[in-house]
Protein backbone atom coordinates (compact mmCIF):
# COMPACT_ATOMS: atom_id res chain seq x y z
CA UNK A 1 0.00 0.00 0.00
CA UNK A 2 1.09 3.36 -0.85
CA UNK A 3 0.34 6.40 1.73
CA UNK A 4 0.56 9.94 0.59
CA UNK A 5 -0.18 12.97 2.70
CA UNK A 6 -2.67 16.15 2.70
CA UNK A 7 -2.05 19.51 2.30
CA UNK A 8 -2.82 21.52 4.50
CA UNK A 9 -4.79 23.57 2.30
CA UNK A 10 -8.12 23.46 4.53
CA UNK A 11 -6.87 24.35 7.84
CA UNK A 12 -7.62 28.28 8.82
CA UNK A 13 -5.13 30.43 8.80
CA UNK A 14 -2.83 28.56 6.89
CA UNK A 15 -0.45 30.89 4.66
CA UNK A 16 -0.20 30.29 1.01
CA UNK A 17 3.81 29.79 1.16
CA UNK A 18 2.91 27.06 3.58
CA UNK A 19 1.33 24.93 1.41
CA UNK A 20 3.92 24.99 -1.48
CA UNK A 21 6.61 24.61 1.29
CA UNK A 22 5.10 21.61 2.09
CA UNK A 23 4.14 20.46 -1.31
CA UNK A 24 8.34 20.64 -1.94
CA UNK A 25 9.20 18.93 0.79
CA UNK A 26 6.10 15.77 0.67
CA UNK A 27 8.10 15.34 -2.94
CA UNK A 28 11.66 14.61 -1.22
CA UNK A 29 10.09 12.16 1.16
CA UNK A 30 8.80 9.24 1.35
CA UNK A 31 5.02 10.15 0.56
CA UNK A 32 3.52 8.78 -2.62
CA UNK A 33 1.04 11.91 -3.25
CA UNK A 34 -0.59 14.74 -1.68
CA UNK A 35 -4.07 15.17 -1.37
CA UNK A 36 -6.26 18.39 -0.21
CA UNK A 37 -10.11 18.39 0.73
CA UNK A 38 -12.60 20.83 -0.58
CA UNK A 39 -15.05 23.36 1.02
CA UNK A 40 -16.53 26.67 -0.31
CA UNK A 41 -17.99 28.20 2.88
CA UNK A 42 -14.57 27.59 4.70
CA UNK A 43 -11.68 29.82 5.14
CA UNK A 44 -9.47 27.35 3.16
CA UNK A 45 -7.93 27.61 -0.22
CA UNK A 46 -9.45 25.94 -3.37
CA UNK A 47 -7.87 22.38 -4.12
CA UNK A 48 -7.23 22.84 -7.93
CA UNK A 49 -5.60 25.79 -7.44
CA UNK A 50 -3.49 24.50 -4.25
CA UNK A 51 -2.41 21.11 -6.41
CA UNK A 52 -1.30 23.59 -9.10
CA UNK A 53 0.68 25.03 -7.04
CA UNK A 54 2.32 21.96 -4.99
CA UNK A 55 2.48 20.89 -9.11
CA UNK A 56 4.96 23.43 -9.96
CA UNK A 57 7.67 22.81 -6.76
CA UNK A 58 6.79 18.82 -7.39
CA UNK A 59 8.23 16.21 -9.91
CA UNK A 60 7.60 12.42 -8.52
CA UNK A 61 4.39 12.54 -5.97
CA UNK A 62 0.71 12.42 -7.67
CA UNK A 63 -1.67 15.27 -6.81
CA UNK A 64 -5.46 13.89 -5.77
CA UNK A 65 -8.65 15.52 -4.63
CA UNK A 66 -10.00 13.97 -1.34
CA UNK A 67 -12.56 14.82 -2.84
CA UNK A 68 -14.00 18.13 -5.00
CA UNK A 69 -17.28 18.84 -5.04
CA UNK A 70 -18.60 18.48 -8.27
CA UNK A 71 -22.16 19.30 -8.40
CA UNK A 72 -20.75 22.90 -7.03
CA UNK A 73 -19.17 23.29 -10.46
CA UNK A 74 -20.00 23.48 -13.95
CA UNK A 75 -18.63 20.70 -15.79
CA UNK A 76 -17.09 21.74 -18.54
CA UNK A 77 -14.87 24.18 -16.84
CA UNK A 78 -13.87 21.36 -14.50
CA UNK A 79 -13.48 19.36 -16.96
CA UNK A 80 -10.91 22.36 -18.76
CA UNK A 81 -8.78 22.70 -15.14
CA UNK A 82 -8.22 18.74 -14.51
CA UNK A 83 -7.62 18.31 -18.11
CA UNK A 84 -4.66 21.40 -17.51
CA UNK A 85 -3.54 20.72 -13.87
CA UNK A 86 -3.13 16.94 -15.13
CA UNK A 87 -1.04 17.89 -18.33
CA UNK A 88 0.52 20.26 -16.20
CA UNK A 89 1.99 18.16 -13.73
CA UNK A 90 2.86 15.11 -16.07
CA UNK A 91 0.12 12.97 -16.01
CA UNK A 92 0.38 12.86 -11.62
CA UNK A 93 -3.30 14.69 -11.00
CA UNK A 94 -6.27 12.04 -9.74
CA UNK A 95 -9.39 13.30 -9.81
CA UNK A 96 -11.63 12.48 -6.61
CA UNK A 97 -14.95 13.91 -6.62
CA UNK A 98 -17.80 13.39 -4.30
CA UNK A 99 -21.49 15.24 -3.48
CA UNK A 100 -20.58 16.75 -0.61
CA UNK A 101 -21.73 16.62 3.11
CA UNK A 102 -22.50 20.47 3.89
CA UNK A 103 -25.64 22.24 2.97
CA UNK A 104 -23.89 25.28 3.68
CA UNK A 105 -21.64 24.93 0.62
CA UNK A 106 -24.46 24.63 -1.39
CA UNK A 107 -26.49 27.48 0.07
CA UNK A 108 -23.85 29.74 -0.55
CA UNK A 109 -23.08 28.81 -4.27
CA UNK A 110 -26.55 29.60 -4.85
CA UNK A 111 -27.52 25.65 -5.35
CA UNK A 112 -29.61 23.02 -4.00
CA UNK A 113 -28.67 19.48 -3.02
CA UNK A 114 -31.36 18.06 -4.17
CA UNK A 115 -30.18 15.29 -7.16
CA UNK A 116 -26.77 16.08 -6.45
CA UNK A 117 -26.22 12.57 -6.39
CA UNK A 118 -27.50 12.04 -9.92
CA UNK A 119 -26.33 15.07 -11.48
CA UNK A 120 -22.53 13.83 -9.82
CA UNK A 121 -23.20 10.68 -12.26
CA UNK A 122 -24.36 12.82 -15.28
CA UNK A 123 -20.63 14.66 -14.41
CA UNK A 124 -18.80 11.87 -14.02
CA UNK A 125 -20.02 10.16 -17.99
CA UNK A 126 -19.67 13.84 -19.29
CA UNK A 127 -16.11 14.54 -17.79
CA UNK A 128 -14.90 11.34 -19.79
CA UNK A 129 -16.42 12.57 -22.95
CA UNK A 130 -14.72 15.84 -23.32
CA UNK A 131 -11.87 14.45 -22.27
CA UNK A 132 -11.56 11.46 -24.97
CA UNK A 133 -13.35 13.30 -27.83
CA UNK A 134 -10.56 15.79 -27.35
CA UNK A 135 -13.75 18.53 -26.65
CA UNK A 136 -11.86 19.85 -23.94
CA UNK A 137 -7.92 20.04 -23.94
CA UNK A 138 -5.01 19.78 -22.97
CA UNK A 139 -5.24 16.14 -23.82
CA UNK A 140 -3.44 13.78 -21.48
CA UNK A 141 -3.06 10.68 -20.15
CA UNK A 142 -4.34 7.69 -22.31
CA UNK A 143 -8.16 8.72 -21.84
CA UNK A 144 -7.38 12.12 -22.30
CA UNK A 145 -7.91 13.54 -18.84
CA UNK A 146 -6.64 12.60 -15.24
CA UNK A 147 -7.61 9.19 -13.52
CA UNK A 148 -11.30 9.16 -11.92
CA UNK A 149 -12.50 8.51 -8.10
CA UNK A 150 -15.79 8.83 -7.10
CA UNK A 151 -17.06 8.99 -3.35
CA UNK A 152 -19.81 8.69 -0.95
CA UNK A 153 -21.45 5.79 0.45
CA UNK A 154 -24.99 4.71 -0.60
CA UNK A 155 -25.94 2.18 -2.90
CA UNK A 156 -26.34 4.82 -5.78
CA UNK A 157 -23.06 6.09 -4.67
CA UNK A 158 -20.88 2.86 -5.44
CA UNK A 159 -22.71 2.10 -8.48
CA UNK A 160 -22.25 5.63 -10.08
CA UNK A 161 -18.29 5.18 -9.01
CA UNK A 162 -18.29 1.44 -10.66
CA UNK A 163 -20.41 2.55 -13.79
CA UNK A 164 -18.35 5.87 -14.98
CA UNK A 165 -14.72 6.48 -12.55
CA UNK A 166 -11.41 4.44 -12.20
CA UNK A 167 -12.08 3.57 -8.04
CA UNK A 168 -13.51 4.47 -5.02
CA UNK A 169 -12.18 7.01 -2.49
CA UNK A 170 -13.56 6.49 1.20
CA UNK A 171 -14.51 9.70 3.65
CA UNK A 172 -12.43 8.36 6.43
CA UNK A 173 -12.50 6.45 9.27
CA UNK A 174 -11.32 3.33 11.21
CA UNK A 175 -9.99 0.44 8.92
CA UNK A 176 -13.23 -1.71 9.48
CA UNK A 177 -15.25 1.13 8.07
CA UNK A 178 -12.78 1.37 4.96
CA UNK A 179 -12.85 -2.42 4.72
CA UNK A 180 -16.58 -2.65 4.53
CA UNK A 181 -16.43 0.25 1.60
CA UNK A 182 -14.29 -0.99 -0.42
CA UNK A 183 -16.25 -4.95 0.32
CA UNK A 184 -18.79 -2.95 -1.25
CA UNK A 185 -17.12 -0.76 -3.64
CA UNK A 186 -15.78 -4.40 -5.80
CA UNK A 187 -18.90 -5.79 -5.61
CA UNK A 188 -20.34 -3.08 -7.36
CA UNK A 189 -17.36 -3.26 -10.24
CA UNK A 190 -18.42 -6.83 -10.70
CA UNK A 191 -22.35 -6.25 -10.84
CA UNK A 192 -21.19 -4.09 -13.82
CA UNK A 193 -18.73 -6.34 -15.55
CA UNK A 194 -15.94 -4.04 -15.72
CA UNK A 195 -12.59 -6.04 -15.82
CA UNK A 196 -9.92 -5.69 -13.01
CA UNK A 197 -10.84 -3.88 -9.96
CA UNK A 198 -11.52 -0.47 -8.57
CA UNK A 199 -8.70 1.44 -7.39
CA UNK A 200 -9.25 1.82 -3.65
CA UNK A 201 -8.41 5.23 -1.74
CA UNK A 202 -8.61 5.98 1.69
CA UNK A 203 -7.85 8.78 4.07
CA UNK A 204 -7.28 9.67 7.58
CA UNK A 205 -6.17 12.73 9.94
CA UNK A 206 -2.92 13.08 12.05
CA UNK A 207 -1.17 15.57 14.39
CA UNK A 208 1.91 13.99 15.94
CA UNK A 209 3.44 15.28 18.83
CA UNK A 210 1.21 16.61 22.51
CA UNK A 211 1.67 20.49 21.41
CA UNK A 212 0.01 19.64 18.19
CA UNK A 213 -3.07 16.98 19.75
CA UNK A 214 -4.92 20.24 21.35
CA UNK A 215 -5.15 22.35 18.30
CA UNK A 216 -5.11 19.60 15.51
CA UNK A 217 -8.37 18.64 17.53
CA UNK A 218 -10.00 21.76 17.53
CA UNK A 219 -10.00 22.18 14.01
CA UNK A 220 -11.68 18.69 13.23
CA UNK A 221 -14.22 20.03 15.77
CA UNK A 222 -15.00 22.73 13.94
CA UNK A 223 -14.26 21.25 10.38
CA UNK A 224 -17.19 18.78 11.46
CA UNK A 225 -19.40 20.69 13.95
CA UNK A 226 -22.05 20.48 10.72
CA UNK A 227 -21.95 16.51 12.30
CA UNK A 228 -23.32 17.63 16.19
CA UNK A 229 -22.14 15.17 18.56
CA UNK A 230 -20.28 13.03 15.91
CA UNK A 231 -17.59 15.96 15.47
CA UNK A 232 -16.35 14.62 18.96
CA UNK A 233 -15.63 10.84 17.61
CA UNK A 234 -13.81 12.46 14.65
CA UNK A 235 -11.42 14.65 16.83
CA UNK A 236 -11.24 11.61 19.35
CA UNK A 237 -9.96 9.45 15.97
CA UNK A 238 -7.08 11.98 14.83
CA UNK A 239 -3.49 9.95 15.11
CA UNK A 240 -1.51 11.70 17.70
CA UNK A 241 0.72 9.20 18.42
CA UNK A 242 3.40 6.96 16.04
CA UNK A 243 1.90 3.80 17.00
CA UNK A 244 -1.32 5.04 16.16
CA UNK A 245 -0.20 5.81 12.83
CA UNK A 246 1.58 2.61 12.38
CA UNK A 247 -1.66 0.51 13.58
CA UNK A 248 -3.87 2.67 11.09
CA UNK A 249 -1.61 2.43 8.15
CA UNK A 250 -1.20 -1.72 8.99
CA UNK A 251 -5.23 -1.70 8.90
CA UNK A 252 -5.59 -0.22 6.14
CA UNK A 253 -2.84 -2.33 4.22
CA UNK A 254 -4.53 -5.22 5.74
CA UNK A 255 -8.54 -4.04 4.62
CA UNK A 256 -7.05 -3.53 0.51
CA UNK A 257 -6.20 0.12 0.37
CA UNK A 258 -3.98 0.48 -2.84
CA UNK A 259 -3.34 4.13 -1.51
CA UNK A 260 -3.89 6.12 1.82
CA UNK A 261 -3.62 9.70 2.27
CA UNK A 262 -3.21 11.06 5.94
CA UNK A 263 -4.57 14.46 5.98
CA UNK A 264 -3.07 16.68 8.78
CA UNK A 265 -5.07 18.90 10.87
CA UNK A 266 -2.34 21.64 12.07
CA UNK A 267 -0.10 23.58 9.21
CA UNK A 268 3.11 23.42 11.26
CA UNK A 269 5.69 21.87 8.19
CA UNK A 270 7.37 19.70 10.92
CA UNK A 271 4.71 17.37 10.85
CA UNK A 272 5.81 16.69 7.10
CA UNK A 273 9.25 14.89 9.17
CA UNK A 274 7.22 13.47 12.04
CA UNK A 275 5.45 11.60 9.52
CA UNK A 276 7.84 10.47 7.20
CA UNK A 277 9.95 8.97 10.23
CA UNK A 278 7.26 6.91 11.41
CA UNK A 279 6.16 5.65 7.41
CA UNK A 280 9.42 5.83 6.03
């Protein structure tokens, strides 16, 4: 199993020289990508425009979306930036896309969620057209555009991501919960014939180190207070410790993730070594 690490691109108050410092320095690690999340009503920075960035001071790692919100964005002009970021960056950008869990996002963008879900799957078919009828350049990659995840976790969910993406990428969560997903996630691929199986993403958050367990924990509190009382279990799951990081990683090696991306929840760059010496 491979295991990447976030950006902290949606933590507040994170500086914009942070996140290409640590872009740099995720590439001279031991980290096989970087991954940022995605929120409009949220004083973080937008994730195609942070990847571009962490593209340009980057040569080796891939660059994935944990996930973007599609339905918050017309298609063909996402279809236009991952087709650019992707060709950009050599072919590294993965796609990740999901519906989103915050009404607030969409209230703000001026949208509703209702039949998010199926206009996701209407995205999803369309985003492969442009890209292999060459509608919407640059063309890269042997389909065209970057490689495709889809999210979420309802039946519709795992049969949009088996009928039109590449794999599955999970929300988070303990390795039983990822294990279950992706248990799910292959059936689905095999209900609709396609050959192989689904490449299988997961993610998780960290802060290592007691000065960073405080803070790290406030912001998942507040990242997730949309959640009530569940915000609480998320902050209680961040990996503040080594061996907690080590028994995470082993579970999800162990439940069939191909790749896992630990997201950290404070922008100090030291975390970037703290991780790598417990990983690497």
């Amino acid at each position: 199993m491979r295991v990447g690490i976030g950006l902290p691109s949606a933590i507040p108050g994170t500086a914009g020289e942070r996140i290409v410092e640590w872009a740099r320095r995720a590439d001279e690690g031991p980290f096989s990508s970087v991954g940022v999340l995605d929120r409009i009503a949220y004083d973080s920075f937008d994730p195609l425009i942070s990847l571009t960035a962490a593209a340009a001071v980057t040569s080796r790692i891939k660059l994935v979306t944990m996930v973007v919100i599609a339905p918050l964005r017309t298609t063909a002009v996402l279809a236009k930036e991952a087709a650019s970021l992707d060709a950009i960056s050599g072919g590294r950008f993965v796609l990740g896309l999901g519906i989103g869990a915050r009404a607030d996002d969409y209230t703000v963008s001026g949208l509703e969620t209702k039949e998010r879900g199926q206009r996701l799957a209407e995205q999803l078919l369309a985003l492969k057209t442009y890209w292999e009828d060459d509608r919407v350049g640059p063309h890269s990659g042997p389909s065209g555009g970057p490689l495709l995840l889809a999210g979420g976790q309802s039946g519709e969910a795992f049969a949009r991501m088996a009928r039109y993406a590449d794999g599955y990428v999970h929300g988070g969560g303990p390795p039983r919960a990822f294990a279950s997903a992706a248990s799910r996630a292959r059936a689905a691929w095999s209900e609709f014939g396609r050959p192989g199986q689904p490449a299988l993403w997961g993610q998780g958050y960290f802060a290592l180190g007691q000065e960073a367990e405080l803070p790290g924990g406030d912001y998942l509190r507040d990242y997730y207070a949309f959640t009530g009382p569940f915000a609480e279990k998320v902050a209680a799951a961040n990996l503040t410790t080594p061996q907690a990081v080590i028994d995470f990683v082993r579970g999800y090696e162990e439940a069939g993730c191909d790749e896992l991306v630990l997201l950290p929840t404070v922008p100090d760059a030291n975390q970037i070594d703290r991780l790598a010496d417990v990983i690497g």
